[in-house]
PDB file of N, CA and C in Angstrom:
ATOM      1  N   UNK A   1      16.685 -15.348   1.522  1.00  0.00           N
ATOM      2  CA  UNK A   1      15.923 -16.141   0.583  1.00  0.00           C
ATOM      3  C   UNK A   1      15.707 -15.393  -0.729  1.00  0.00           C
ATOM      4  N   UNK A   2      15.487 -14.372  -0.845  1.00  0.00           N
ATOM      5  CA  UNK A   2      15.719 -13.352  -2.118  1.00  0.00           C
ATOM      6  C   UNK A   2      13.931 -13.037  -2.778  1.00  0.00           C
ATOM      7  N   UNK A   3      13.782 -12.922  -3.393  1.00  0.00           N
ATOM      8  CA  UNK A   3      12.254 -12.712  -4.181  1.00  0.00           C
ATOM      9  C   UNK A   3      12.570 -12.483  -5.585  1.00  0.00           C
ATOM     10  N   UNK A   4      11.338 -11.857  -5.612  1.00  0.00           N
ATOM     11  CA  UNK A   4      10.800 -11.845  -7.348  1.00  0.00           C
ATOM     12  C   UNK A   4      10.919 -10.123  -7.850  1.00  0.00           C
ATOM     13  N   UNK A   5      11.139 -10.027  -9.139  1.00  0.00           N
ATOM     14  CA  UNK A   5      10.916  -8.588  -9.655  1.00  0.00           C
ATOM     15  C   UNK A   5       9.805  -7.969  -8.997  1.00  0.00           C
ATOM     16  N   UNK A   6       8.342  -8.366  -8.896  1.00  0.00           N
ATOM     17  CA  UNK A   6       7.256  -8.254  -9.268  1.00  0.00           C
ATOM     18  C   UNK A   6       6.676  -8.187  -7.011  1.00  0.00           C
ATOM     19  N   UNK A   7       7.324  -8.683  -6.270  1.00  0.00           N
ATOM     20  CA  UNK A   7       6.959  -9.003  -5.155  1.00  0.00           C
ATOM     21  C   UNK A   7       7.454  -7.301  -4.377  1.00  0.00           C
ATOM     22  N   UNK A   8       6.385  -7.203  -3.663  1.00  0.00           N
ATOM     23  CA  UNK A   8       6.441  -5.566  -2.741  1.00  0.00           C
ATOM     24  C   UNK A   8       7.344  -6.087  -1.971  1.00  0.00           C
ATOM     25  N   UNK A   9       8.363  -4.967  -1.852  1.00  0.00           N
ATOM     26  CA  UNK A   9       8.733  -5.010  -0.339  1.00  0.00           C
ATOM     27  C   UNK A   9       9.277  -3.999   0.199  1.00  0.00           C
ATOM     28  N   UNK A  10      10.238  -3.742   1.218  1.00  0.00           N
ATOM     29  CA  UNK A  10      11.098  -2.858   1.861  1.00  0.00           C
ATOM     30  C   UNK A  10       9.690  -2.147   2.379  1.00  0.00           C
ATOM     31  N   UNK A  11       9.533  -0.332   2.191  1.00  0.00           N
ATOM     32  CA  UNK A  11       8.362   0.225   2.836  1.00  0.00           C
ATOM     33  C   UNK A  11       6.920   0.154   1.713  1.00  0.00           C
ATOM     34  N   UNK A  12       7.193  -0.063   0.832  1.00  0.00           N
ATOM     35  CA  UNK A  12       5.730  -0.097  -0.283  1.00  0.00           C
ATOM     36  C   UNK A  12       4.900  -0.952   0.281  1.00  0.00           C
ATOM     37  N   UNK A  13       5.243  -1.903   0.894  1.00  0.00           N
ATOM     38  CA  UNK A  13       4.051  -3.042   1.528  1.00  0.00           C
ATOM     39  C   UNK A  13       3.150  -2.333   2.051  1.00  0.00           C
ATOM     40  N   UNK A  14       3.973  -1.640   3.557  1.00  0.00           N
ATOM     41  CA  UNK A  14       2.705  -1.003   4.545  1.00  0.00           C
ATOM     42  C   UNK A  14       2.359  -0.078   4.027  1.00  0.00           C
ATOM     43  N   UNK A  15       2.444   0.755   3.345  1.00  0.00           N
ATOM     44  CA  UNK A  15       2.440   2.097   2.885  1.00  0.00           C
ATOM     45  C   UNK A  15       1.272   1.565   2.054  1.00  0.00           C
ATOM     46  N   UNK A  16       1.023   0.588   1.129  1.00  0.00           N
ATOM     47  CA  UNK A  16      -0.170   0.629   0.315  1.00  0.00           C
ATOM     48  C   UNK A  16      -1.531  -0.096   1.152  1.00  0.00           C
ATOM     49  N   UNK A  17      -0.936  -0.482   2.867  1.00  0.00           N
ATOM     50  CA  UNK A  17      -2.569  -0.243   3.879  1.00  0.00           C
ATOM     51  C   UNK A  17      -3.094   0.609   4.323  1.00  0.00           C
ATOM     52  N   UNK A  18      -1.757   1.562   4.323  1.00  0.00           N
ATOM     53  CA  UNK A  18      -2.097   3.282   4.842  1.00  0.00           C
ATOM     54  C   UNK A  18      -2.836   3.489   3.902  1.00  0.00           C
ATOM     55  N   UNK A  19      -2.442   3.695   2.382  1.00  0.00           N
ATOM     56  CA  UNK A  19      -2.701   4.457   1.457  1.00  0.00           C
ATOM     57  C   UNK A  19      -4.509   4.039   1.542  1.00  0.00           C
ATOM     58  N   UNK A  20      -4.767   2.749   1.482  1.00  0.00           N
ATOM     59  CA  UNK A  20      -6.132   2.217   1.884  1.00  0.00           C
ATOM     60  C   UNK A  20      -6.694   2.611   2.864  1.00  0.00           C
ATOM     61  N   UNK A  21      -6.348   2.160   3.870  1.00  0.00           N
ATOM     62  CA  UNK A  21      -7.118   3.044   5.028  1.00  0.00           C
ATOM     63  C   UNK A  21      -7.401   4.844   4.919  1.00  0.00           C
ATOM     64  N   UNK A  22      -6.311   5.332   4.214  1.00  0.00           N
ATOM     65  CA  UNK A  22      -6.239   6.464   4.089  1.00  0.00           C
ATOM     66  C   UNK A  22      -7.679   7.109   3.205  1.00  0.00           C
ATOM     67  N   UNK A  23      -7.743   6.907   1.858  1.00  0.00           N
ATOM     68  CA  UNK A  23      -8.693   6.687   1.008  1.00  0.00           C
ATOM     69  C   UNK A  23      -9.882   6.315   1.264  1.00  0.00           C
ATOM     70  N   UNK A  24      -9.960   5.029   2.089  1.00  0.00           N
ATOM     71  CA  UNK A  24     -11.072   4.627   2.768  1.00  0.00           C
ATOM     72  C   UNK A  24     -11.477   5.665   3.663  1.00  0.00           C
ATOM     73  N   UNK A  25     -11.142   6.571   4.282  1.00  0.00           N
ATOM     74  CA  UNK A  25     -11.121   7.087   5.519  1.00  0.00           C
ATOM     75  C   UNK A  25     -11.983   8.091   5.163  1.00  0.00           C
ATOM     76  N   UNK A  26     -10.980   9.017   4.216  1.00  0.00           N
ATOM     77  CA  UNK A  26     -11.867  10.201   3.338  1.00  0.00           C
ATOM     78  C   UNK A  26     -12.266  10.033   2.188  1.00  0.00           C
ATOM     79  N   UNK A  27     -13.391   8.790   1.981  1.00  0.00           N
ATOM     80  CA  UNK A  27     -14.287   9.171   0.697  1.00  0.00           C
ATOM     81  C   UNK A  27     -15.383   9.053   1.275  1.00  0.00           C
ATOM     82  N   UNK A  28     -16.147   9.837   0.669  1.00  0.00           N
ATOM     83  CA  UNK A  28     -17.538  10.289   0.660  1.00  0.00           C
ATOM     84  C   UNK A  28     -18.522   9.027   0.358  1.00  0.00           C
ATOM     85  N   UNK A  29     -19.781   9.078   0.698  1.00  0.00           N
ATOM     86  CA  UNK A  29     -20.604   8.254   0.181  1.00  0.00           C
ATOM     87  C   UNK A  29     -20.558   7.870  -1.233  1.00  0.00           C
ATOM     88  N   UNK A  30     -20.809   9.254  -2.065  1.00  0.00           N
ATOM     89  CA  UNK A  30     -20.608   9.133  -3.343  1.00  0.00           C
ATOM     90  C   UNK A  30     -19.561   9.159  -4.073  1.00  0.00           C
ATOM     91  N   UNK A  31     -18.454   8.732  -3.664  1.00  0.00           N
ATOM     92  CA  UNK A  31     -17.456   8.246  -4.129  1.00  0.00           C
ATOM     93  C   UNK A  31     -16.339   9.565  -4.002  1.00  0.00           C
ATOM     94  N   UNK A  32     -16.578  10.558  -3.811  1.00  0.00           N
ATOM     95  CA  UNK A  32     -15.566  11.768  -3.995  1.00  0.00           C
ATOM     96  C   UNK A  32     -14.612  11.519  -2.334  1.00  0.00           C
ATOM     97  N   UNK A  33     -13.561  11.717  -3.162  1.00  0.00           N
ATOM     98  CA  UNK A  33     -11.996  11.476  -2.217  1.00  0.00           C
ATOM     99  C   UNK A  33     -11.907  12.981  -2.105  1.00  0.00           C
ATOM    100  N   UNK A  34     -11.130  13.272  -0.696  1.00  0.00           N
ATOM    101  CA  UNK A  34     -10.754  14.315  -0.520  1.00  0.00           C
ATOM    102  C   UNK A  34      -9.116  14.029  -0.377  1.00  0.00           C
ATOM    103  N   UNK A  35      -8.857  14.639  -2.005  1.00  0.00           N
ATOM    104  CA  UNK A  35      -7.467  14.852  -2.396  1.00  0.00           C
ATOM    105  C   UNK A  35      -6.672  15.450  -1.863  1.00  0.00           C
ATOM    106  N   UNK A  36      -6.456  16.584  -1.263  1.00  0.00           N
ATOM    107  CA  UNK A  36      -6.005  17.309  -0.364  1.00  0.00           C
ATOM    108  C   UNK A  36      -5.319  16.833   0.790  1.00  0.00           C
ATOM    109  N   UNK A  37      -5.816  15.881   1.577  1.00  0.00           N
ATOM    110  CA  UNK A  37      -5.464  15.043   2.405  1.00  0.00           C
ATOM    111  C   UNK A  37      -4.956  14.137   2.285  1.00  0.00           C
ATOM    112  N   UNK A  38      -5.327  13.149   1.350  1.00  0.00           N
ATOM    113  CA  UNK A  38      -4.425  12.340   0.777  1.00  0.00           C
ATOM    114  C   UNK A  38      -3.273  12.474   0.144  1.00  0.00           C
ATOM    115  N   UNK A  39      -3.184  13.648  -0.528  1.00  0.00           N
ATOM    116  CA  UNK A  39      -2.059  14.105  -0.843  1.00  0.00           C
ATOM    117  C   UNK A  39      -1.190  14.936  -0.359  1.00  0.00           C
ATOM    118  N   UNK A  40      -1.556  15.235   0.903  1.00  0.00           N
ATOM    119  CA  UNK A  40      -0.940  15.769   2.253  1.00  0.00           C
ATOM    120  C   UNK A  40      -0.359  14.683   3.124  1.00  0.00           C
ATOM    121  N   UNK A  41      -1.032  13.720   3.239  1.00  0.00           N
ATOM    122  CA  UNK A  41      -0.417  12.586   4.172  1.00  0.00           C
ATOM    123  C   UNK A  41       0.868  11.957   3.567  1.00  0.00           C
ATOM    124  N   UNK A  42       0.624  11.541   1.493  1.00  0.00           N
ATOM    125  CA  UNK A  42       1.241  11.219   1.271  1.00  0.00           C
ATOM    126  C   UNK A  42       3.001  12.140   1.373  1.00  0.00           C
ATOM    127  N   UNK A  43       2.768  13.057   1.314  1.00  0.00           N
ATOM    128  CA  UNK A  43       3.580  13.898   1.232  1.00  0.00           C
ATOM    129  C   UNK A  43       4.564  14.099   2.783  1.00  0.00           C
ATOM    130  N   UNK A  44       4.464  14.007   3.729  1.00  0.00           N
ATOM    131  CA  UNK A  44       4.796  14.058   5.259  1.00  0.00           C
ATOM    132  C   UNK A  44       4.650  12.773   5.480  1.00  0.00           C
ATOM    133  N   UNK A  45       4.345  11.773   4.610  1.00  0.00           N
ATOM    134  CA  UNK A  45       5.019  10.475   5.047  1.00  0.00           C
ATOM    135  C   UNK A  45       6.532  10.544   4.138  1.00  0.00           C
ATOM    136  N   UNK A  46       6.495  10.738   3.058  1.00  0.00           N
ATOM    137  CA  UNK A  46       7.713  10.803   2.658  1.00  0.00           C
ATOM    138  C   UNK A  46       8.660  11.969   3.234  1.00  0.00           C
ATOM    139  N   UNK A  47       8.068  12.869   3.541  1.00  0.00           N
ATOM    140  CA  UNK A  47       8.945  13.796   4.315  1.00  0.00           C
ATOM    141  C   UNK A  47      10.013  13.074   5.716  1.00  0.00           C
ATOM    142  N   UNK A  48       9.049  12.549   6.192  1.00  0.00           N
ATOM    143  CA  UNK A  48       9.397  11.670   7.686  1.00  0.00           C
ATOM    144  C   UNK A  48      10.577  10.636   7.367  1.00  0.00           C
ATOM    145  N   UNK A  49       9.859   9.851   6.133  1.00  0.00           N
ATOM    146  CA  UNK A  49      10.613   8.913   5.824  1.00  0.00           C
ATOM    147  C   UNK A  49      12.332   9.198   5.423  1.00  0.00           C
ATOM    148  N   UNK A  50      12.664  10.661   4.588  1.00  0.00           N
ATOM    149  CA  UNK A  50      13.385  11.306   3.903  1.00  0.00           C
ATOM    150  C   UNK A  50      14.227  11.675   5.385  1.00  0.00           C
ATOM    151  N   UNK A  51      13.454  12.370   6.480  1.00  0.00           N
ATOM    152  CA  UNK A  51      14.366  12.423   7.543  1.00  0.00           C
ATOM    153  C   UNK A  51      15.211  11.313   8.286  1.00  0.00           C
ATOM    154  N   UNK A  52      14.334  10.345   8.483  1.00  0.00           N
ATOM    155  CA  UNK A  52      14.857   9.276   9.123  1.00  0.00           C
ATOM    156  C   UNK A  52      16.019   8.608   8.173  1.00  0.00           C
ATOM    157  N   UNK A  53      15.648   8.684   7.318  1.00  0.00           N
ATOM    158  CA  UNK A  53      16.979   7.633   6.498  1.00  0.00           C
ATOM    159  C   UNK A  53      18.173   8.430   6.704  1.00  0.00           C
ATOM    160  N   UNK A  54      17.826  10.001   6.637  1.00  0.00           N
ATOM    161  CA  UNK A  54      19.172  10.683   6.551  1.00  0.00           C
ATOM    162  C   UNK A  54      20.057  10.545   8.103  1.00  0.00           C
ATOM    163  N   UNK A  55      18.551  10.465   8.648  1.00  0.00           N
ATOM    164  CA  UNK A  55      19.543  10.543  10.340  1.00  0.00           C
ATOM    165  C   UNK A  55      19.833   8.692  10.632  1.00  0.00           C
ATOM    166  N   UNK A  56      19.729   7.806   9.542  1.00  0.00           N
ATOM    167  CA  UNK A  56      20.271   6.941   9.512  1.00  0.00           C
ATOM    168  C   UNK A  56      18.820   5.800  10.259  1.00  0.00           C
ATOM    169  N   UNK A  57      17.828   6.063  10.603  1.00  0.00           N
ATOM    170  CA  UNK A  57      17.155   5.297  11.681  1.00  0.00           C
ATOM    171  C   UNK A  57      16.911   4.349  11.179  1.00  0.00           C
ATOM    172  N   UNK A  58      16.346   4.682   9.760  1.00  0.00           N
ATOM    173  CA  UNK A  58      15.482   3.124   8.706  1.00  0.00           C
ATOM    174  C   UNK A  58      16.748   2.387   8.334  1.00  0.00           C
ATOM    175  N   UNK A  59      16.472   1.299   8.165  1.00  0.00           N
ATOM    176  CA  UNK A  59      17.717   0.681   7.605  1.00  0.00           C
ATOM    177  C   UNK A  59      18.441   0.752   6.029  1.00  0.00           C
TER     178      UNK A  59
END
């Protein structure tokens, strides 16, 4: 059926509920994110992701 410029897809979809849940997960009452982690997760998700494509798994 095809889509739009502008429409998420392939892995960005789920990846921006993680990224939410993620964020959600570690912020503080007062609003402070713990960056570190978030930018650790993000990082070893793309790592994972970077393996699998090479060993062919993702499509």
């Amino acid at each position: 059926m095809g889509g739009t410029p502008s429409q998420i897809t392939g892995p960005t979809g789920p990846m921006t509920v993680v990224s939410a849940a993620i964020i959600g997960t570690h912020s503080s009452a007062t609003g402070e994110v713990n960056m570190a982690l978030i930018a650790g997760t993000f990082i070893l998700a793309g790592i994972f992701e970077s393996v699998l494509g090479l060993l062919r798994v993702l499509g």
